[in-house]
Protein backbone atom coordinates (compact mmCIF):
# COMPACT_ATOMS: atom_id res chain seq x y z
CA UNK A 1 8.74 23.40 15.30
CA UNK A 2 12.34 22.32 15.66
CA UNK A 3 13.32 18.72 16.75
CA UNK A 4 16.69 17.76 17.94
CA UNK A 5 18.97 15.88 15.52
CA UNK A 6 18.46 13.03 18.34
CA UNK A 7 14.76 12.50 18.34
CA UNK A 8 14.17 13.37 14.12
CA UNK A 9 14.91 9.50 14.13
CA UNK A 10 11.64 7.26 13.26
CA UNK A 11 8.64 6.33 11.85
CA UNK A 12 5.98 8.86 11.13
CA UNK A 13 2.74 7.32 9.92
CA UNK A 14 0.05 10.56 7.54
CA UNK A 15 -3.14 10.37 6.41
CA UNK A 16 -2.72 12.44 3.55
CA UNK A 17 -5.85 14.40 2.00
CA UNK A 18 -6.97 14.55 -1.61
CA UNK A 19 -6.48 17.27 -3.74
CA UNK A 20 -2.46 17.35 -2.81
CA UNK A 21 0.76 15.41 -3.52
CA UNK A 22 2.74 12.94 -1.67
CA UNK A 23 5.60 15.53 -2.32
CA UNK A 24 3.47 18.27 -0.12
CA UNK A 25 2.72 15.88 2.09
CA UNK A 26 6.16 14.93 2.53
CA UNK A 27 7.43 18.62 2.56
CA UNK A 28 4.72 19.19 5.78
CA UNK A 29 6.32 16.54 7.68
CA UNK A 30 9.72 17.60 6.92
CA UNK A 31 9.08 21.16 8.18
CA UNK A 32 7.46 19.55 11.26
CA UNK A 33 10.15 17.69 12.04
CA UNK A 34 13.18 20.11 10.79
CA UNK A 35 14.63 16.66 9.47
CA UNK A 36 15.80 16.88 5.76
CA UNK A 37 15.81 13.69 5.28
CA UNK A 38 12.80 11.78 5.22
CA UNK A 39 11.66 8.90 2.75
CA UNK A 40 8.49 6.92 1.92
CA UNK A 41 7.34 3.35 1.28
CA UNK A 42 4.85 4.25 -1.21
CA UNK A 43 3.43 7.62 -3.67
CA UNK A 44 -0.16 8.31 -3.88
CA UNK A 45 -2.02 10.30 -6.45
CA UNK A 46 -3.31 13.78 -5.73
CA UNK A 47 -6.87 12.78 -5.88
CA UNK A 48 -6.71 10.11 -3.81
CA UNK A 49 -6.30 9.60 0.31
CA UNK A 50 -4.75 7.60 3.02
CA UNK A 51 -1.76 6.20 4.69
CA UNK A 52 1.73 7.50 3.46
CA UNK A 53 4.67 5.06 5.61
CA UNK A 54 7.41 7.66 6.33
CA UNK A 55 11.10 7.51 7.73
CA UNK A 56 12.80 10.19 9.26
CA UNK A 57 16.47 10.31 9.81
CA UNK A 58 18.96 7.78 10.02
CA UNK A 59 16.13 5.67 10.19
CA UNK A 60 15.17 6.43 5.90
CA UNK A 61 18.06 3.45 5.71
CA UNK A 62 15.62 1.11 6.78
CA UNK A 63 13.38 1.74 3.76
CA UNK A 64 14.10 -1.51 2.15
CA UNK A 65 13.31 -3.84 5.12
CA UNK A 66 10.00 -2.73 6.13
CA UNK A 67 7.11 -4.47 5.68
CA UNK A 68 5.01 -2.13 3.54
CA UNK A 69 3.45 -4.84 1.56
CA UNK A 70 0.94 -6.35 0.54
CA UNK A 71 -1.34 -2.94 0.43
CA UNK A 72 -5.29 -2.56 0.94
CA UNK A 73 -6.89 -0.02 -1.23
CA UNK A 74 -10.70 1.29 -0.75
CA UNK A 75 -11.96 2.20 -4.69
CA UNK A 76 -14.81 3.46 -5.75
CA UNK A 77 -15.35 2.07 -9.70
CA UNK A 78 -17.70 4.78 -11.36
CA UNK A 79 -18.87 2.95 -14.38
CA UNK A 80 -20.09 4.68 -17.47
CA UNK A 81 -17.11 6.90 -18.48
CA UNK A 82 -13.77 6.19 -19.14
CA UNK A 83 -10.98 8.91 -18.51
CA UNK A 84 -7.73 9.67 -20.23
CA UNK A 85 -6.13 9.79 -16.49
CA UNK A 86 -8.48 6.64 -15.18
CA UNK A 87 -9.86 9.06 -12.39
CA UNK A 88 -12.22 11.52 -11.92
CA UNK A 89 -9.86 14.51 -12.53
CA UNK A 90 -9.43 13.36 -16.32
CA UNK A 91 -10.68 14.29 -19.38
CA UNK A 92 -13.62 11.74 -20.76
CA UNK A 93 -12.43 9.31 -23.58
CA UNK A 94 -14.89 7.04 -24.21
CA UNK A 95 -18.50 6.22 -22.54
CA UNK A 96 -19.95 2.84 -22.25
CA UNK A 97 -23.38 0.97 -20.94
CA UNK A 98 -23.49 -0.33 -17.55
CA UNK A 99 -22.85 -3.49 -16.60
CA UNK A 100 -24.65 -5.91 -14.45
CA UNK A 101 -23.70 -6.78 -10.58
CA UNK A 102 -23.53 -10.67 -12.06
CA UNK A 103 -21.06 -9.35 -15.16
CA UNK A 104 -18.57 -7.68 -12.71
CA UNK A 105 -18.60 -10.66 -9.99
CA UNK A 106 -17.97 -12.87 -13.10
CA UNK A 107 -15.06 -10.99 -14.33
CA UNK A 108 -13.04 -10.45 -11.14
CA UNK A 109 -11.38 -13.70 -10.91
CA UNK A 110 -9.47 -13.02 -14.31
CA UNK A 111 -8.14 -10.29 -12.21
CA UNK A 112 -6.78 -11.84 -9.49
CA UNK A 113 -3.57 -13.82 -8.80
CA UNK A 114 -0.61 -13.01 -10.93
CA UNK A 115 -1.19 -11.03 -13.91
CA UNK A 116 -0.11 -8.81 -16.43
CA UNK A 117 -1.30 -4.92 -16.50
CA UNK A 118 -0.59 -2.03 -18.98
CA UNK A 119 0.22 1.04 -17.00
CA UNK A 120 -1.67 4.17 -16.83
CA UNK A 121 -0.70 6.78 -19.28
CA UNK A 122 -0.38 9.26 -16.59
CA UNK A 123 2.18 7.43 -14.46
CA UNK A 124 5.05 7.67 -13.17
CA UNK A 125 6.53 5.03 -15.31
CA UNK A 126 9.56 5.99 -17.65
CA UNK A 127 9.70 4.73 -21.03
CA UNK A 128 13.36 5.39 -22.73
CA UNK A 129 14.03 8.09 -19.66
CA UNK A 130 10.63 9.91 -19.80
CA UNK A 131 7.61 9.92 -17.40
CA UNK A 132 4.69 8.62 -18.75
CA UNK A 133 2.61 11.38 -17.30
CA UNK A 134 5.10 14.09 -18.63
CA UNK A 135 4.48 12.69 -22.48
CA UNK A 136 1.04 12.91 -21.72
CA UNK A 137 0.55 16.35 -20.54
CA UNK A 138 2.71 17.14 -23.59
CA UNK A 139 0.51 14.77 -25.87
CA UNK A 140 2.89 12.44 -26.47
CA UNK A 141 1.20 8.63 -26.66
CA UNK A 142 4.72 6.11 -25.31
CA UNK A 143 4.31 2.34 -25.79
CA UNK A 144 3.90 1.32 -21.57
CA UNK A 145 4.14 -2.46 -21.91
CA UNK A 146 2.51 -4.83 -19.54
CA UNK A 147 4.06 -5.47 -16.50
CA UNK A 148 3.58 -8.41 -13.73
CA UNK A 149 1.48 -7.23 -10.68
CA UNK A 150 -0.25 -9.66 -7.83
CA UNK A 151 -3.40 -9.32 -6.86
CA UNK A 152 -4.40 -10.94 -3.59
CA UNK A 153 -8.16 -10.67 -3.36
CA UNK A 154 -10.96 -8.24 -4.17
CA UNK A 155 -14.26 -7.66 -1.70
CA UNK A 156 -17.51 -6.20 -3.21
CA UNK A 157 -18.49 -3.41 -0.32
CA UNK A 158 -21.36 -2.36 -2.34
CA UNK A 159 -23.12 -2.04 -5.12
CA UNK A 160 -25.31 0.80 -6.95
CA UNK A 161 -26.89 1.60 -10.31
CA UNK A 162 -23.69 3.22 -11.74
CA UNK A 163 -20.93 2.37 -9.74
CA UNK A 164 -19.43 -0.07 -6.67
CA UNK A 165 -17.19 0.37 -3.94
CA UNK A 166 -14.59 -2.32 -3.56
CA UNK A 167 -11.32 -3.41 -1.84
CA UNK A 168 -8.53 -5.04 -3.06
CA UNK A 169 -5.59 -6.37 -1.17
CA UNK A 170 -2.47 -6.32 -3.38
CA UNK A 171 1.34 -6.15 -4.35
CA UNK A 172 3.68 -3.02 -4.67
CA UNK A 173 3.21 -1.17 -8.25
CA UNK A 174 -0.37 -2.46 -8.72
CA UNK A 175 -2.64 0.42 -10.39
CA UNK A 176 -6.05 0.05 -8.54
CA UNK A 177 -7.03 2.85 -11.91
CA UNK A 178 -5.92 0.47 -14.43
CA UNK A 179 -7.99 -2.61 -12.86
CA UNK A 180 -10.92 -0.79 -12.66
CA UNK A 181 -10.39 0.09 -16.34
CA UNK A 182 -9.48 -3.23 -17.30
CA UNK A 183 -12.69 -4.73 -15.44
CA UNK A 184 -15.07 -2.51 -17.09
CA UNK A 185 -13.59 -3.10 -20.54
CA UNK A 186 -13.70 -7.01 -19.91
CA UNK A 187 -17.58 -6.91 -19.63
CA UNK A 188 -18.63 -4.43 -22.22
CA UNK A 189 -18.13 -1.27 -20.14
CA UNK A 190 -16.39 1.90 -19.56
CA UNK A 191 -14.77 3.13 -15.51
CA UNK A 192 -12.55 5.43 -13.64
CA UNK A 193 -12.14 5.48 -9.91
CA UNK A 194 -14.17 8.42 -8.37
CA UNK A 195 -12.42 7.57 -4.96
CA UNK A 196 -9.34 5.71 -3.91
CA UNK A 197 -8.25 5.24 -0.17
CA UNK A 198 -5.12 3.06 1.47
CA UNK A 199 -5.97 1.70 4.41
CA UNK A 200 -3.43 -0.29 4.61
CA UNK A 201 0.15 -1.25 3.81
CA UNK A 202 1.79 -3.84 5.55
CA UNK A 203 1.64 -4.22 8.95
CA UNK A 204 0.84 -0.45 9.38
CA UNK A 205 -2.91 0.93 9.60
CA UNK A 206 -4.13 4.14 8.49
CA UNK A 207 -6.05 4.07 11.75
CA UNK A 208 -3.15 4.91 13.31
CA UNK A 209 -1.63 7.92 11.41
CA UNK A 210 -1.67 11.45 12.33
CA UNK A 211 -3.71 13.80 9.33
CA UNK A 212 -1.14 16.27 7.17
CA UNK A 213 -3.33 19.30 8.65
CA UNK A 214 -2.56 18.44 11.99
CA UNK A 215 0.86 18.88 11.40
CA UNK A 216 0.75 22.47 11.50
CA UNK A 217 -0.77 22.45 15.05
CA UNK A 218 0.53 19.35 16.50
CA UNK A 219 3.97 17.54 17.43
CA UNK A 220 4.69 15.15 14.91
CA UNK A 221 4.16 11.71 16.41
CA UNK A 222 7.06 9.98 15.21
CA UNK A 223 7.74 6.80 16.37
CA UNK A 224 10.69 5.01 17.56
CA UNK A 225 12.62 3.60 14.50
CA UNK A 226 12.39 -0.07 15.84
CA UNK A 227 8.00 0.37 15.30
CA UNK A 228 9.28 0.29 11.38
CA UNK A 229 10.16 -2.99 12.04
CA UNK A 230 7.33 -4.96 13.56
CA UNK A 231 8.22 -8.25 11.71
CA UNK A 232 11.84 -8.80 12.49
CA UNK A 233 12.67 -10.96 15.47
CA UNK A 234 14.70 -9.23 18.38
CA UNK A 235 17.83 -9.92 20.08
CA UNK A 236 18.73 -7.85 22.99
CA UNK A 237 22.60 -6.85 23.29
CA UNK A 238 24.91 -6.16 26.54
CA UNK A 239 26.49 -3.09 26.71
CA UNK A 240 29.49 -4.74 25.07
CA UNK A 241 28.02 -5.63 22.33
CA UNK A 242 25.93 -2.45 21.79
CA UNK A 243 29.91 -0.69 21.75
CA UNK A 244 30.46 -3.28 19.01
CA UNK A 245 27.19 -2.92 16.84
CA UNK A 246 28.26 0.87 16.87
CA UNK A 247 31.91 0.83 15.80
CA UNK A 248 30.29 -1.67 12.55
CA UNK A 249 31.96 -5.21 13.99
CA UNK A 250 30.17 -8.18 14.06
CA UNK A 251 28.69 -10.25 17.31
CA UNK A 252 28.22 -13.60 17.57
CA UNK A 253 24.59 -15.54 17.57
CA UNK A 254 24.30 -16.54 21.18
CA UNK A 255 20.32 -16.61 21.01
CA UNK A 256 20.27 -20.02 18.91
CA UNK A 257 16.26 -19.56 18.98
CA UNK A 258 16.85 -16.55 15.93
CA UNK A 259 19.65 -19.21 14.38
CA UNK A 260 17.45 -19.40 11.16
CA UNK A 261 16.63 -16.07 10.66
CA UNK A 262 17.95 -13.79 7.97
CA UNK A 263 17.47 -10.28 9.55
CA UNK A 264 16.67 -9.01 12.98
CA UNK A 265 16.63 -5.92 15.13
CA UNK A 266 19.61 -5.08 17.48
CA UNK A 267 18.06 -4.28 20.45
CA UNK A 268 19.64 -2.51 23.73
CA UNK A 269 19.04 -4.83 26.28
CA UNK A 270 19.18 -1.48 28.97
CA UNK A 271 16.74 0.92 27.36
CA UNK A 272 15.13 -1.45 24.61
CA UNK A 273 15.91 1.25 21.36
CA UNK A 274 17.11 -0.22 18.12
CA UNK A 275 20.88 -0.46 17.51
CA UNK A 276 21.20 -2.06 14.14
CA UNK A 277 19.80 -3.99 11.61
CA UNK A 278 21.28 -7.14 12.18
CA UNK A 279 22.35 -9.59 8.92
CA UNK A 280 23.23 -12.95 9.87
CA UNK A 281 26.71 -14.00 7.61
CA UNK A 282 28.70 -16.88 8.37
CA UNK A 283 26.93 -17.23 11.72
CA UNK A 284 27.68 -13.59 13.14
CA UNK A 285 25.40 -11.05 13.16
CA UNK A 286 26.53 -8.40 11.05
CA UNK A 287 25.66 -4.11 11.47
CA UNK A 288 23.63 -2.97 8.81
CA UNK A 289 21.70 -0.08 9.51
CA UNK A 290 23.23 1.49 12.95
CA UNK A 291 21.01 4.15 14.82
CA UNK A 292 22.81 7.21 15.85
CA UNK A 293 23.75 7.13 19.82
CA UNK A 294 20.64 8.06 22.22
């Protein structure tokens, strides 16, 4: 299926599958669409599922202003075995006793907040040029140094002889793998996730996102670029001003109630689509991101 160049503008939410990449997932949508260019607010690993945020189009500038963050995971911790790829898909490196329900509620507070975490060796992380996950396959061991993640909170779903299913609410470039390994090592044990699931990233909801399979049988729903930006305050433009936005000039704040803010969306004050990206500079609001004509 073929979209016009006018409509292959927008959001497109997937709830991708296990057992493929973010890259197929991202090629299924593209063919979908028959838009090129299409970017994402976020990778997932082959084994696990959930929501991939998507732009199409013109609308791939607005990458950086979305709000994709903070992100909700689903895990499943398997405890007992610790993998060279901290999932189930790795090889086994070590094996450990179990640890207590009491042991694991203990430790989770010393992994919350702000803290420090040594990335996976298979990751995309580059160390002097080269993916972490390439050295591996190759058997290459590179020095991954800790880096600074947030953790906003972690809820206990469940709990069972050998493993527990949790989810954790945190920042961009958290590894859920590495704090399940991290936990288990901090009370005497060995894990790897079994399962992994976002449900969440931002202000979008994998309960609304269409699956990658029904791509093939389906319309794509994408969505209007201005759903990317829920957050953003809106000023509606005249017609003059909409000619403005378009040829990149600046307008002037008349709606003193967005004074304060930052960034908003240029909206058409006829049809209500997205315009710009508006940046506020010296009291003007200036283009950043302009949508194509409708």
């Amino acid at each position: 299926m073929t979209m016009t160049a006018a409509v292959a503008d927008g959001l497109l939410l997937l709830d991708k599958p296990a057992g493929i990449s973010s890259h197929d997932a991202v090629l299924a949508a593209r063919r979908a669409i028959g838009e090129k260019r299409i970017g994402h607010a976020g990778t997932l690993d082959p084994f696990a599922t959930g929501l991939l945020v998507l732009l199409a189009g013109r609308a791939t500038r607005l990458l950086p202003y979305i709000p994709g963050e903070p992100k909700t995971y689903d895990a499943t911790i398997q405890f007992g075995r610790e993998t060279d790829t901290e999932d189930l898909l790795g090889n086994e490196t070590r094996t450990a006793p179990m640890p207590s329900e009491l042991a694991v509620r203990g430790a989770i507070p010393a992994f919350t907040g702000v803290i420090s975490q040594v990335p996976p060796a298979y990751s995309a992380k580059r160390v002097d040029g080269q993916r972490a996950y390439e050295a591996a396959r190759a058997g290459v061991t590179l020095d991954l140094k800790p880096v600074g993640i947030t953790v906003h909170s972690w809820q206990l779903l469940a709990w069972r002889d050998d493993a527990c299913d949790v989810r954790i609410i945190c920042g961009g470039g958290t590894y859920v793998r590495s704090l399940a390994r991290d936990l288990a090592r901090a009370v005497g044990s060995a894990a790897h996730l079994s399962a992994l699931r976002r449900v969440a990233a931002g202000a979008f909801q994998v309960d609304a996102a269409q699956s990658v399979a029904s791509l093939r049988d389906a319309p794509p729903q994408l969505r209007p670029p201005l759903d990317a930006l829920p957050h953003l305050p809106q000023v509606a433009l005249t017609n003059d001003e909409v000619h403005r936005i378009r040829r990149g000039l600046d307008i002037a704040i008349t709606d003193l109630s967005h004074g304060d803010a930052r960034h908003v969306a240029l909206v058409s004050a006829e049809h209500g689509g997205l315009i710009s990206l508006g940046e506020q500079i010296d009291g003007r609001w200036q283009p950043r991101v302009v949508m194509r004509d409708a």
